[in-house]
C-alpha atoms as a PDB file:
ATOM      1  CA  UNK A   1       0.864  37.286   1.605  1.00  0.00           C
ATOM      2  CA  UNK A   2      -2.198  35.374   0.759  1.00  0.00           C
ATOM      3  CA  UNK A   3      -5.565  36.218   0.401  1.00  0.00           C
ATOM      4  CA  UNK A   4      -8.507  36.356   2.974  1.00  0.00           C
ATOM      5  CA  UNK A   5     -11.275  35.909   1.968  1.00  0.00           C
ATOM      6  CA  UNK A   6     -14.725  37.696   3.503  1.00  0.00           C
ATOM      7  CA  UNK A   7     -18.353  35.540   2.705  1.00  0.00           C
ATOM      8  CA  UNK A   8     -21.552  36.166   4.354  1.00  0.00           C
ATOM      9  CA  UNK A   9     -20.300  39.015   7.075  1.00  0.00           C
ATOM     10  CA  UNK A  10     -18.072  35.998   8.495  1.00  0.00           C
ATOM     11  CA  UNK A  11     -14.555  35.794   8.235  1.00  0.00           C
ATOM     12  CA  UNK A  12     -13.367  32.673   5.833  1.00  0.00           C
ATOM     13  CA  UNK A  13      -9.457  32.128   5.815  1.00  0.00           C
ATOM     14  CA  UNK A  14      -8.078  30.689   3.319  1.00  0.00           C
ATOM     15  CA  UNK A  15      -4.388  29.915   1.569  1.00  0.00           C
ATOM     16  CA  UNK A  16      -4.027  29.971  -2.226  1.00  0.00           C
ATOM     17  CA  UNK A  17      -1.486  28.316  -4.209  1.00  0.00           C
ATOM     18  CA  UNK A  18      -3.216  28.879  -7.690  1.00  0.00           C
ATOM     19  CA  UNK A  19      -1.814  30.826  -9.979  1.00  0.00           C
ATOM     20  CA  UNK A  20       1.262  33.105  -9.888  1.00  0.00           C
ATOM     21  CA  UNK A  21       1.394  35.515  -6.964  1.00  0.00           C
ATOM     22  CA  UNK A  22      -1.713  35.986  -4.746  1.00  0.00           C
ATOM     23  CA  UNK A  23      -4.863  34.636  -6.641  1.00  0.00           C
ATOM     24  CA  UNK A  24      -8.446  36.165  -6.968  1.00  0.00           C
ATOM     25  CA  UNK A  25     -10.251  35.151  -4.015  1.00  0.00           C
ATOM     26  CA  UNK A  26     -13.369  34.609  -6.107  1.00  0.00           C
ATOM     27  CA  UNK A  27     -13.004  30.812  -7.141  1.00  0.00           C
ATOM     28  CA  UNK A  28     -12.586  29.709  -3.189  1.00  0.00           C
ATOM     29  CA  UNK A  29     -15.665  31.980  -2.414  1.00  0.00           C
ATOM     30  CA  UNK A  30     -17.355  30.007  -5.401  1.00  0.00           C
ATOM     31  CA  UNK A  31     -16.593  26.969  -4.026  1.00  0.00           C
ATOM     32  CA  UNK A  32     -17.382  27.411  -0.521  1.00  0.00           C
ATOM     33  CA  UNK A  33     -20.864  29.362  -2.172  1.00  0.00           C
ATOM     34  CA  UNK A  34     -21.431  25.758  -3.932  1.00  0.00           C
ATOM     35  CA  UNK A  35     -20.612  23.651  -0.594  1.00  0.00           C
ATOM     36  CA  UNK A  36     -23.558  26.061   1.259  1.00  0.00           C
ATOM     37  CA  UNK A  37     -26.439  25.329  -1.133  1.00  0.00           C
ATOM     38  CA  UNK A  38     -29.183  23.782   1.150  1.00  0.00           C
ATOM     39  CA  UNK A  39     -29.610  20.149  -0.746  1.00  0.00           C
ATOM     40  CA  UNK A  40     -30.506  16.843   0.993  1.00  0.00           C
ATOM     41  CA  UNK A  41     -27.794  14.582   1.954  1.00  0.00           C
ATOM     42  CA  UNK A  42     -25.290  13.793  -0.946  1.00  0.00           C
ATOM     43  CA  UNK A  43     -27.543  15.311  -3.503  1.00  0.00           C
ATOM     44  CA  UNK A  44     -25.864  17.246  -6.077  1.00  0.00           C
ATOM     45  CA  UNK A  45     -27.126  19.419  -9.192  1.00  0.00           C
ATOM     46  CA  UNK A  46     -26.729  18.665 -12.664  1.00  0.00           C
ATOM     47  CA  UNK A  47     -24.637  20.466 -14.773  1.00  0.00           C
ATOM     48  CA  UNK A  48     -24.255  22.910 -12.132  1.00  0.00           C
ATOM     49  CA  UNK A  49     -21.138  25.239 -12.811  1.00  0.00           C
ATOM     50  CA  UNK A  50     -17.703  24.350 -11.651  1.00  0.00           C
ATOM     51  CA  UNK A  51     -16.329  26.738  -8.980  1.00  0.00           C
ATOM     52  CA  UNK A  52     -14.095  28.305 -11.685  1.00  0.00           C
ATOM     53  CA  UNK A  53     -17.146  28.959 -14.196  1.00  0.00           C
ATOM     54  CA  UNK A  54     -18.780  30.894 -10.799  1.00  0.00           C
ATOM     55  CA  UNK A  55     -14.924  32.809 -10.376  1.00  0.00           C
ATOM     56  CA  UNK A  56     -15.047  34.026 -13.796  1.00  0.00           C
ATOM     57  CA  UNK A  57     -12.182  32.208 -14.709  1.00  0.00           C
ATOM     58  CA  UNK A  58     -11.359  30.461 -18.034  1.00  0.00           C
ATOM     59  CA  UNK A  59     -11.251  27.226 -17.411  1.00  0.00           C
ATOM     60  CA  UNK A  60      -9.023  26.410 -20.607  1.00  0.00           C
ATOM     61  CA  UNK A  61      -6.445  29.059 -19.512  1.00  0.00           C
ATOM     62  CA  UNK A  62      -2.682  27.553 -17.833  1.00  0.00           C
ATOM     63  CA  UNK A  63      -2.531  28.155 -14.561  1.00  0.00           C
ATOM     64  CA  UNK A  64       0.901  28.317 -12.880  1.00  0.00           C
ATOM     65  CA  UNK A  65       1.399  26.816  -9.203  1.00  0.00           C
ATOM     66  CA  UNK A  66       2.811  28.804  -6.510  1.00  0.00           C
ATOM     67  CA  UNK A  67       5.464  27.233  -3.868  1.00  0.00           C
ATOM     68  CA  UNK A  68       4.256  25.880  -0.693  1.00  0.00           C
ATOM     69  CA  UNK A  69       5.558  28.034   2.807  1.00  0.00           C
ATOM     70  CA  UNK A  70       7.303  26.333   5.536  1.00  0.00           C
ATOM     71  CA  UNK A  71       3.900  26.958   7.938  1.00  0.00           C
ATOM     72  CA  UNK A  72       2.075  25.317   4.766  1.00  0.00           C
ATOM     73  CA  UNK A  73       4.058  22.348   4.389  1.00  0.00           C
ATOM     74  CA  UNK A  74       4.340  21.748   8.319  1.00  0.00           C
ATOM     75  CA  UNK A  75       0.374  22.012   8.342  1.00  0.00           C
ATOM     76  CA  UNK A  76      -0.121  19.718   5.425  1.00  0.00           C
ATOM     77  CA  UNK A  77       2.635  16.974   6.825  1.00  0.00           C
ATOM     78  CA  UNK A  78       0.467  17.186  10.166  1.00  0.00           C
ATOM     79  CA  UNK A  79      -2.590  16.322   7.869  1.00  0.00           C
ATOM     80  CA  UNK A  80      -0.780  13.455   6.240  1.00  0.00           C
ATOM     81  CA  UNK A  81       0.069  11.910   9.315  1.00  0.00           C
ATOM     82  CA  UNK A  82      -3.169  11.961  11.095  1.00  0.00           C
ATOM     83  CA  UNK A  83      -4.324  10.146   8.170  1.00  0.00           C
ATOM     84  CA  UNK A  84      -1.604   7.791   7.603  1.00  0.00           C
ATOM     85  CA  UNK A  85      -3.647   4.406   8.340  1.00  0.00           C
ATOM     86  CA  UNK A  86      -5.832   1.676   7.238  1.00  0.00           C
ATOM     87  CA  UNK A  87      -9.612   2.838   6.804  1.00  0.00           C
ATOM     88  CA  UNK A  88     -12.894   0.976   5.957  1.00  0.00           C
ATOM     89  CA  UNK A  89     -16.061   2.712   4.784  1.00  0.00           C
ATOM     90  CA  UNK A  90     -19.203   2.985   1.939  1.00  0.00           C
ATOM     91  CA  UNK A  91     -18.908   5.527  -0.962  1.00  0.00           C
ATOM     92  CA  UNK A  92     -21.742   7.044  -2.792  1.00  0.00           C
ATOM     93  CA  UNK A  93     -21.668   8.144  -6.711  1.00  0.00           C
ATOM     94  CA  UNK A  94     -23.783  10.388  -8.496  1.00  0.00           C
ATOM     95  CA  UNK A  95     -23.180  10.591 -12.309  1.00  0.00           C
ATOM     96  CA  UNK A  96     -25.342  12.760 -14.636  1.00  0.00           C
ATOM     97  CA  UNK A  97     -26.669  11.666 -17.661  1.00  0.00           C
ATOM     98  CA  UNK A  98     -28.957  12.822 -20.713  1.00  0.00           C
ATOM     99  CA  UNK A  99     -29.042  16.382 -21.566  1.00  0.00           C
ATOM    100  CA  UNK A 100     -28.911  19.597 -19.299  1.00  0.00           C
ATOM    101  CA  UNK A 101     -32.678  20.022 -19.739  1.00  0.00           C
ATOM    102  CA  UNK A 102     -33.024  16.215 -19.719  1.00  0.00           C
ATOM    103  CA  UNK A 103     -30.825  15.366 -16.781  1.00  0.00           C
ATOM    104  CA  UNK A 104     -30.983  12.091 -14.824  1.00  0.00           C
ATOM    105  CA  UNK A 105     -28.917  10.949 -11.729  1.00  0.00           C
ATOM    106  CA  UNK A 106     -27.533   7.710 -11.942  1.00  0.00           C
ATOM    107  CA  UNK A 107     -26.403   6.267  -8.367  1.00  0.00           C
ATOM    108  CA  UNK A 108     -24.159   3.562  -6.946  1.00  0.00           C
ATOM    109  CA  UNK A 109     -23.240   1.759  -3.739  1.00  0.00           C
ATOM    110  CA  UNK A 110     -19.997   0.894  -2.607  1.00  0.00           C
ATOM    111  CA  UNK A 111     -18.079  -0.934  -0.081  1.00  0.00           C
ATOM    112  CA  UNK A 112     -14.464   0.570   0.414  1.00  0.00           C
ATOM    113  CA  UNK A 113     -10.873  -0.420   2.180  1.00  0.00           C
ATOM    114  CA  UNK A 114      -8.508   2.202   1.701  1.00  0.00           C
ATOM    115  CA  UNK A 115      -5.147   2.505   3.054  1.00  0.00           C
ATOM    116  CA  UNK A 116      -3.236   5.980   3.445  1.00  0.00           C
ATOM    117  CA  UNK A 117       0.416   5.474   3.343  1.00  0.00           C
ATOM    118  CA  UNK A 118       3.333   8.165   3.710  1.00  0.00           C
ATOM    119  CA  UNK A 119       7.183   7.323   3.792  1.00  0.00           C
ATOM    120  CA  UNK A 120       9.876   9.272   4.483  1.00  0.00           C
ATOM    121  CA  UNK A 121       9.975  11.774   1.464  1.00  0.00           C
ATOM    122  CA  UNK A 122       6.872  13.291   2.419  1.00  0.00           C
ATOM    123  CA  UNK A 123       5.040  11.319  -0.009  1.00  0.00           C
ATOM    124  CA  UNK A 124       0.917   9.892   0.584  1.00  0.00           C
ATOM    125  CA  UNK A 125      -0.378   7.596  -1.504  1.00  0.00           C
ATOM    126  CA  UNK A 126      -4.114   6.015  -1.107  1.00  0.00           C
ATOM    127  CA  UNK A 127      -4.816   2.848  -2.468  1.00  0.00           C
ATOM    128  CA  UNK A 128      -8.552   1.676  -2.362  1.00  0.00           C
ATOM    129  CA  UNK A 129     -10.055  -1.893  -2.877  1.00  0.00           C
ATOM    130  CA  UNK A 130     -13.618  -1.119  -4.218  1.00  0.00           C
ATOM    131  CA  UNK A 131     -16.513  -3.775  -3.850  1.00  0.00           C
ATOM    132  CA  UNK A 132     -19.774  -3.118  -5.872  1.00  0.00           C
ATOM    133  CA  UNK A 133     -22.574  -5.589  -3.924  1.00  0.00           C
ATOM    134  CA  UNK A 134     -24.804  -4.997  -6.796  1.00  0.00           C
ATOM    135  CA  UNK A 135     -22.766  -6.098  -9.534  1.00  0.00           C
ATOM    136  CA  UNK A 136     -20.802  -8.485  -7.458  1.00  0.00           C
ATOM    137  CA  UNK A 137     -17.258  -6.289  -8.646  1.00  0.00           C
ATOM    138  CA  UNK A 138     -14.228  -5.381  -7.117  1.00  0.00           C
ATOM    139  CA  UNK A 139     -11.795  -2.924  -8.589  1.00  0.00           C
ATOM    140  CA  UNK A 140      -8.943  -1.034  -7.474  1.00  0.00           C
ATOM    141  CA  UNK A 141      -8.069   2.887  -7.398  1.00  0.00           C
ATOM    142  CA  UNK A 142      -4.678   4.597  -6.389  1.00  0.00           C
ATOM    143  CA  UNK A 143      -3.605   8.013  -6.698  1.00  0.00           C
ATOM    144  CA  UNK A 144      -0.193   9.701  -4.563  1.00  0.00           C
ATOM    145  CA  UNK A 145       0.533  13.514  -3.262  1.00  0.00           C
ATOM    146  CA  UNK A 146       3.715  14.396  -3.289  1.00  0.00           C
ATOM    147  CA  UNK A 147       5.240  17.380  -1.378  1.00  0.00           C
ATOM    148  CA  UNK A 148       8.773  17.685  -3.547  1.00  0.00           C
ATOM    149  CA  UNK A 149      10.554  20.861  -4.091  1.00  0.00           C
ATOM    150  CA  UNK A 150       8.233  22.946  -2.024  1.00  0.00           C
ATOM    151  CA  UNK A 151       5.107  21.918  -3.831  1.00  0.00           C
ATOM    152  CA  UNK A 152       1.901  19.933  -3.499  1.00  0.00           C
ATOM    153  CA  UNK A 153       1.872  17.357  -7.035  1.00  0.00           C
ATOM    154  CA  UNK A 154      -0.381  14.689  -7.989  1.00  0.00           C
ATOM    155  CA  UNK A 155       0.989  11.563  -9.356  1.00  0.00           C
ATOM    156  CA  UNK A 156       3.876  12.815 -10.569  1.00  0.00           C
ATOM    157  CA  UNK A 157       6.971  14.357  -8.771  1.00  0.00           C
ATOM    158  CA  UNK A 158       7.339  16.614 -11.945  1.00  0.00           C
ATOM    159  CA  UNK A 159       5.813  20.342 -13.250  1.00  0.00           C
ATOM    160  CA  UNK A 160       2.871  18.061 -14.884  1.00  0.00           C
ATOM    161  CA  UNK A 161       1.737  16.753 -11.344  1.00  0.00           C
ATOM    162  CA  UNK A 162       1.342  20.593 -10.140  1.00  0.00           C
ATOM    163  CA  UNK A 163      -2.164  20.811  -8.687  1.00  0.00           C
ATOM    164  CA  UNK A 164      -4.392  24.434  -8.086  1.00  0.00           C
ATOM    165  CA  UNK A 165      -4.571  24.163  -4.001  1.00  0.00           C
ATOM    166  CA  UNK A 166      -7.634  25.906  -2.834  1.00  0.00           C
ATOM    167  CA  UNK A 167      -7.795  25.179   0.951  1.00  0.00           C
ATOM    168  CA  UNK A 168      -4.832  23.858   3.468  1.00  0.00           C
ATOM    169  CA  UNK A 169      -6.098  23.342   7.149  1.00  0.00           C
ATOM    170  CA  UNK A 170      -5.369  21.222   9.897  1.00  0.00           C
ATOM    171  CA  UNK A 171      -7.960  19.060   9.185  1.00  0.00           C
ATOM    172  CA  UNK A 172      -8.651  19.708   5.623  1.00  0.00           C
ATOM    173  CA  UNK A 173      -7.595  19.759   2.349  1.00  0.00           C
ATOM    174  CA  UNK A 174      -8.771  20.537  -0.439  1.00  0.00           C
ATOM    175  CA  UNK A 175      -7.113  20.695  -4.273  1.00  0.00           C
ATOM    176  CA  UNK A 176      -7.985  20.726  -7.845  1.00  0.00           C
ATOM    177  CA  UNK A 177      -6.670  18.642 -10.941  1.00  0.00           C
ATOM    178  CA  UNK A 178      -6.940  19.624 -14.684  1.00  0.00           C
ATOM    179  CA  UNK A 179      -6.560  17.522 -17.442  1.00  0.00           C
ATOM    180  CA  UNK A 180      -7.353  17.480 -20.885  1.00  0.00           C
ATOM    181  CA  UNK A 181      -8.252  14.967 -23.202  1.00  0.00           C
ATOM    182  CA  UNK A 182      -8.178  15.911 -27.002  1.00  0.00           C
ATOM    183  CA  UNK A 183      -9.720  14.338 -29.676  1.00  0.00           C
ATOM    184  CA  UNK A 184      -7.977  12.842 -32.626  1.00  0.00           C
ATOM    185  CA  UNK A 185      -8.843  14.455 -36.099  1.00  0.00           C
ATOM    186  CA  UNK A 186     -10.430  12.285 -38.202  1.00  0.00           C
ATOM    187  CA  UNK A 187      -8.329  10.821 -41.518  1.00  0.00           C
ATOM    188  CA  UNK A 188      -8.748  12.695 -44.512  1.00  0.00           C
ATOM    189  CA  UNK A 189     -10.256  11.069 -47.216  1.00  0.00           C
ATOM    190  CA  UNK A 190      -8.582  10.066 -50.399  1.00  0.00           C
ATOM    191  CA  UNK A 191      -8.430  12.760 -53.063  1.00  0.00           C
ATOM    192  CA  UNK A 192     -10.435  11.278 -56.110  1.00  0.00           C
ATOM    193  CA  UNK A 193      -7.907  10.011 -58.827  1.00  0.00           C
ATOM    194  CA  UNK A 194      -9.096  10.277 -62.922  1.00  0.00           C
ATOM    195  CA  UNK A 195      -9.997   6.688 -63.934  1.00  0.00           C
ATOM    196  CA  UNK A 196      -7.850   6.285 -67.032  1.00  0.00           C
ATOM    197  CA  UNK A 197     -10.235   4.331 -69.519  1.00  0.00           C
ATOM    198  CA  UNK A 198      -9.965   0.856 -70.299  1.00  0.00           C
ATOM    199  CA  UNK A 199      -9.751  -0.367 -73.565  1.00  0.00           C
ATOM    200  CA  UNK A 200     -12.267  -3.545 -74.283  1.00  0.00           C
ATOM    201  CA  UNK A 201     -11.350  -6.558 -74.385  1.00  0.00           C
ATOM    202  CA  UNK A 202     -11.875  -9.230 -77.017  1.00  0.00           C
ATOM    203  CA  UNK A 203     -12.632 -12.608 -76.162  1.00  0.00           C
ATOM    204  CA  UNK A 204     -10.958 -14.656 -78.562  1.00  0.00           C
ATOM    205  CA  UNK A 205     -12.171 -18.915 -78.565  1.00  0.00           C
ATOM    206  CA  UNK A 206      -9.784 -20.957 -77.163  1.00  0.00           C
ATOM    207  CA  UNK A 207      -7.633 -23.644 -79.750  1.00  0.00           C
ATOM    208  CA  UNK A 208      -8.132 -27.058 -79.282  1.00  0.00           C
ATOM    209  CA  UNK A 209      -5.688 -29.154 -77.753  1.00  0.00           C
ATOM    210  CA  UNK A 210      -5.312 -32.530 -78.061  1.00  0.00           C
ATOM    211  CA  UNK A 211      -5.550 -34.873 -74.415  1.00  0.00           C
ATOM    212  CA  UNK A 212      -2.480 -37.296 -74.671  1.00  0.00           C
ATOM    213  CA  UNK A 213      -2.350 -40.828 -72.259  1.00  0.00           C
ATOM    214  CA  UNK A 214      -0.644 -40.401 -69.187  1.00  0.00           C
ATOM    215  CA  UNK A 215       2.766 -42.746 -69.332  1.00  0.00           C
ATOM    216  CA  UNK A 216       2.458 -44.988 -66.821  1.00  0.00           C
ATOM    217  CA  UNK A 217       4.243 -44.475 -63.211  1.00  0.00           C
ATOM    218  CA  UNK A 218       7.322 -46.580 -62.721  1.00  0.00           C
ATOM    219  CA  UNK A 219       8.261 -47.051 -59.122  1.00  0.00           C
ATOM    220  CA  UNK A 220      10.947 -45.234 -57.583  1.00  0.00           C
ATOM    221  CA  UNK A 221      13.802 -47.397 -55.291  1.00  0.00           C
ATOM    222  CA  UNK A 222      14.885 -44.396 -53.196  1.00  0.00           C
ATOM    223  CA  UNK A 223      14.825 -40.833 -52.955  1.00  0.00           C
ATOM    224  CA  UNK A 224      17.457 -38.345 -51.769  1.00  0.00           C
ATOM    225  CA  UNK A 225      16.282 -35.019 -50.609  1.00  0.00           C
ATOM    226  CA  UNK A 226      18.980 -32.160 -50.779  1.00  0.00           C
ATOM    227  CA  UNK A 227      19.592 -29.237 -48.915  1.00  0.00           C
ATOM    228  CA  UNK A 228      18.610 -25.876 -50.250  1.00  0.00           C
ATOM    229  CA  UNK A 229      20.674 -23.185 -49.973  1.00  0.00           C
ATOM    230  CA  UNK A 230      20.462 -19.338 -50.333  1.00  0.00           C
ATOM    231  CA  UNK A 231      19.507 -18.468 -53.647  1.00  0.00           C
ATOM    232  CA  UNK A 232      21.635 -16.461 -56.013  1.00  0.00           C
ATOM    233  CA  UNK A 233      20.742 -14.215 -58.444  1.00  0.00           C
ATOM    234  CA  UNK A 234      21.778 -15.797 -62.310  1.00  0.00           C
ATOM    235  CA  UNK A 235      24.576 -13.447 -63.031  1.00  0.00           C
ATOM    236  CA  UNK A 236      26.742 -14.275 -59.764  1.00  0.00           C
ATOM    237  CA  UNK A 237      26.317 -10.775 -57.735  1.00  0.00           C
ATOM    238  CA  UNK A 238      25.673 -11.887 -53.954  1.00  0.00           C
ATOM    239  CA  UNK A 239      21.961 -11.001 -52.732  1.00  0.00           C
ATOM    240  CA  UNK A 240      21.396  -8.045 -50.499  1.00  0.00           C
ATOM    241  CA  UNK A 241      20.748  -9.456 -47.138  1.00  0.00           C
ATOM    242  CA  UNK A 242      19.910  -5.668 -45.491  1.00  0.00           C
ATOM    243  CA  UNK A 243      16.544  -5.954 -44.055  1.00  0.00           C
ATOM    244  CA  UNK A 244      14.689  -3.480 -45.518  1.00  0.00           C
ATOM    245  CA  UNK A 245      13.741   0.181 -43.480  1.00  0.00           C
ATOM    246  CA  UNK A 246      10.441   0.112 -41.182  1.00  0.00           C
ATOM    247  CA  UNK A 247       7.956   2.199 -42.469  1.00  0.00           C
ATOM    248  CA  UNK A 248       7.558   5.504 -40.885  1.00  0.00           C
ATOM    249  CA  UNK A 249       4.089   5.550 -39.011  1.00  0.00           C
ATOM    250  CA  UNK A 250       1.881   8.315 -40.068  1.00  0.00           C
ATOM    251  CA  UNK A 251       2.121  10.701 -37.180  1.00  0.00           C
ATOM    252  CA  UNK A 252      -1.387  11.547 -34.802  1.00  0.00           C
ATOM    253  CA  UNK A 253      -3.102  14.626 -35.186  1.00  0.00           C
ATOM    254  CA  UNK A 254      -4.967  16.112 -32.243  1.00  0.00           C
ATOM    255  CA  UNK A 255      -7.868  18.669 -33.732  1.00  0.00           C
ATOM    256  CA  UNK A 256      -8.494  21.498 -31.665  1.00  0.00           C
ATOM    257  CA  UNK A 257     -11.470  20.063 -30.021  1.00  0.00           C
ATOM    258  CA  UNK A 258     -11.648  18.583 -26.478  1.00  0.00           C
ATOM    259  CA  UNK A 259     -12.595  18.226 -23.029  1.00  0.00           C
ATOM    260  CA  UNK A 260     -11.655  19.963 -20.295  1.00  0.00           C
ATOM    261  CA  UNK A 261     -12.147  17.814 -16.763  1.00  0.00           C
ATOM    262  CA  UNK A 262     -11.829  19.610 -13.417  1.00  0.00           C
ATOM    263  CA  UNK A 263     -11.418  17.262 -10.665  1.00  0.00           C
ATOM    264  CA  UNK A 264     -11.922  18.968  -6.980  1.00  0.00           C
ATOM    265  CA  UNK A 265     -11.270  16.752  -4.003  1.00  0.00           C
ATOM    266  CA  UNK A 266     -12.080  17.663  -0.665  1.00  0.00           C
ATOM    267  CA  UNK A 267     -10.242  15.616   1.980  1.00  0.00           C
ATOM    268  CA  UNK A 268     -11.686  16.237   5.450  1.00  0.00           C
ATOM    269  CA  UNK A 269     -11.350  15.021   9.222  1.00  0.00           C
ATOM    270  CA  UNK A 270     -14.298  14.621  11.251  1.00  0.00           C
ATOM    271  CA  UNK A 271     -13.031  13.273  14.597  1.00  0.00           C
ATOM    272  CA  UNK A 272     -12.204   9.494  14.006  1.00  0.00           C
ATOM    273  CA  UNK A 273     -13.494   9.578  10.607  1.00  0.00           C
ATOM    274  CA  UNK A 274     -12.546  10.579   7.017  1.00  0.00           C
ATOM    275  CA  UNK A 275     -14.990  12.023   4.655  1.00  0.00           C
ATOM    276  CA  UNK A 276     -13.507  12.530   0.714  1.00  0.00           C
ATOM    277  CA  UNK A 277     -15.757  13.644  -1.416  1.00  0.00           C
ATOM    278  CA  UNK A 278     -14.496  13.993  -5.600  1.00  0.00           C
ATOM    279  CA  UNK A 279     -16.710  16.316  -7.800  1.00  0.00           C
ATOM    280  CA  UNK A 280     -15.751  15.777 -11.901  1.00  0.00           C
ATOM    281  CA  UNK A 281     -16.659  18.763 -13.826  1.00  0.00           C
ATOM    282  CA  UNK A 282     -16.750  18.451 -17.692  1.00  0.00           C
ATOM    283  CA  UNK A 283     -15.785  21.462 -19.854  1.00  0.00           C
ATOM    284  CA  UNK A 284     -16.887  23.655 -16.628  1.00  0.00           C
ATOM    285  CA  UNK A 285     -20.327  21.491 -15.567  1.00  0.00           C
ATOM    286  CA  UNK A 286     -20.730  19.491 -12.831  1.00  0.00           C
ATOM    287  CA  UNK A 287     -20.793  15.568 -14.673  1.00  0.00           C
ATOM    288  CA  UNK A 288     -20.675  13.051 -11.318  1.00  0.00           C
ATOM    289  CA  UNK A 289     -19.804  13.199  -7.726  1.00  0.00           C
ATOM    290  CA  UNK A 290     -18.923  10.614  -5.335  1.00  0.00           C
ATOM    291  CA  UNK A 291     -18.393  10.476  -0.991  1.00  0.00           C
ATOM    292  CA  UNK A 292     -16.515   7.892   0.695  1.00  0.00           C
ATOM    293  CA  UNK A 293     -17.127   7.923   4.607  1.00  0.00           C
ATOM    294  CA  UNK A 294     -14.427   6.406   5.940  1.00  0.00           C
ATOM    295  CA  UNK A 295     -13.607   5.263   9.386  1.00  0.00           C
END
């Protein structure tokens, strides 16, 4: 049975899959609380807390996922196929940078063709053309769902696609991502070595040596150039022709350090259109956002 959640005196309904068994309602409330700050349009705050820092959750912690129902999957495959088409839209980006008490907003413009395509395994991938009219840049982004073995994954089919699902409607979805990138410990430097001493050295003059005539060059009728063969050592023992072993690579160290990116997308229908919105937070604070309004 999954959790129901209760914000403002209304009744919010929502279906879990994070974590094992029935999961706190708190980060959903946090995330909904986040969605219902008044702010203009597509305006976000810096460095604002991710809807797990607002839960109470640690971020860094492994969360296990939690198998779809049959009413869950049914609801999500009705999702896919409403969107299962060619769209065309703008997307706007927010990315913060500076410090959190030196914050700036950086924005960008975008022209976007994306194309949501599902095939018979149950599978969605989106695959967007990207056109900056700025910079005069196109790029491309991709990224698949897969429902497989009763749960929702992300890029991969196995356990490291699993995804934290925080809302599955008939019109909406949204889900969370975690990944984390660690930093490589730096090389230790070179223990100091003694410096054994050297001796001086004497310069001692050079002898003399007495410049003799070159003989003169006689000219050769014809030349016969041999092949070479494999050489031999002197004493008649045949050369070892094993090529020598490769040389074991020294093998990466990751230091404890890292970050920790939480990636929410919100996927929602608005009569003929499609709205997906993708909030980044870094290490638990909100670092960019970007909206595509699709159509």
């Amino acid at each position: 049975m999954r959790s129901v959640c209760w914000l403002f005196g209304g009744v919010f309904v929502s279906k879990f899959l994070y974590g094992k068994g029935c999961v706190s309602p708190f980060l959903m409330t946090a995330f909904v609380y986040l969605l219902m700050i008044p702010l203009p349009a597509f305006a976000i705050a810096c460095y604002e807390p991710s809807p797990s820092v607002v839960a109470g959750d640690n971020i860094f912690e492994y969360k296990k996922a939690e198998t779809l129902s049959l009413s869950e999957q049914r609801t999500l495959q009705s999702f896919f196929k409403k969107i299962d088409r060619q769209w065309q839209g703008s997307a706007n980006r927010v990315t913060c940078v500076g410090s959190e008490l030196n914050a700036r907003q950086v924005k960008r413009k975008t022209n976007i063709s994306m194309e949501a395509d599902g095939d018979y395994r149950r599978d969605m991938t989106f695959r967007s053309e990207i056109y900056n009219p700025e910079r005069k840049t196109r790029y491309s982004e991709k990224f698949s769902l897969y429902l497989i073995d009763d749960f929702l994954r992300m890029d991969s089919r196995g356990p490291d696609g699993d995804i934290e699902i925080m809302r599955i409607a008939t019109n909406e979805l949204i889900f969370l991502q975690r990944y984390f990138v660690r930093k490589l410990k730096p090389a230790k430097p070179e223990e100091d070595k003694p410096v054994k001493p050297v001796p001086p050295v004497s310069i001692q003059p050079l002898p003399a040596i007495p410049i003799n005539p070159l003989p003169s060059i006689q000219p050769v009728d014809e030349v016969t150039t041999l092949p070479i063969g494999p050489s031999q050592p002197r004493d008649g023992r045949k050369r070892n022709t094993r090529p020598a072993e490769d040389e074991q690579e020294e093998e990466v160290v990751y230091s404890p350090g890292g970050v920790l990116n939480e990636v929410v997308r919100h996927l929602v229908i608005k009569g003929r259109a499609l709205q997906i919105e993708t909030t980044v937070y870094t290490n638990g604070y909100l670092a960019s956002s970007e909206k595509w309004q699709l159509r």
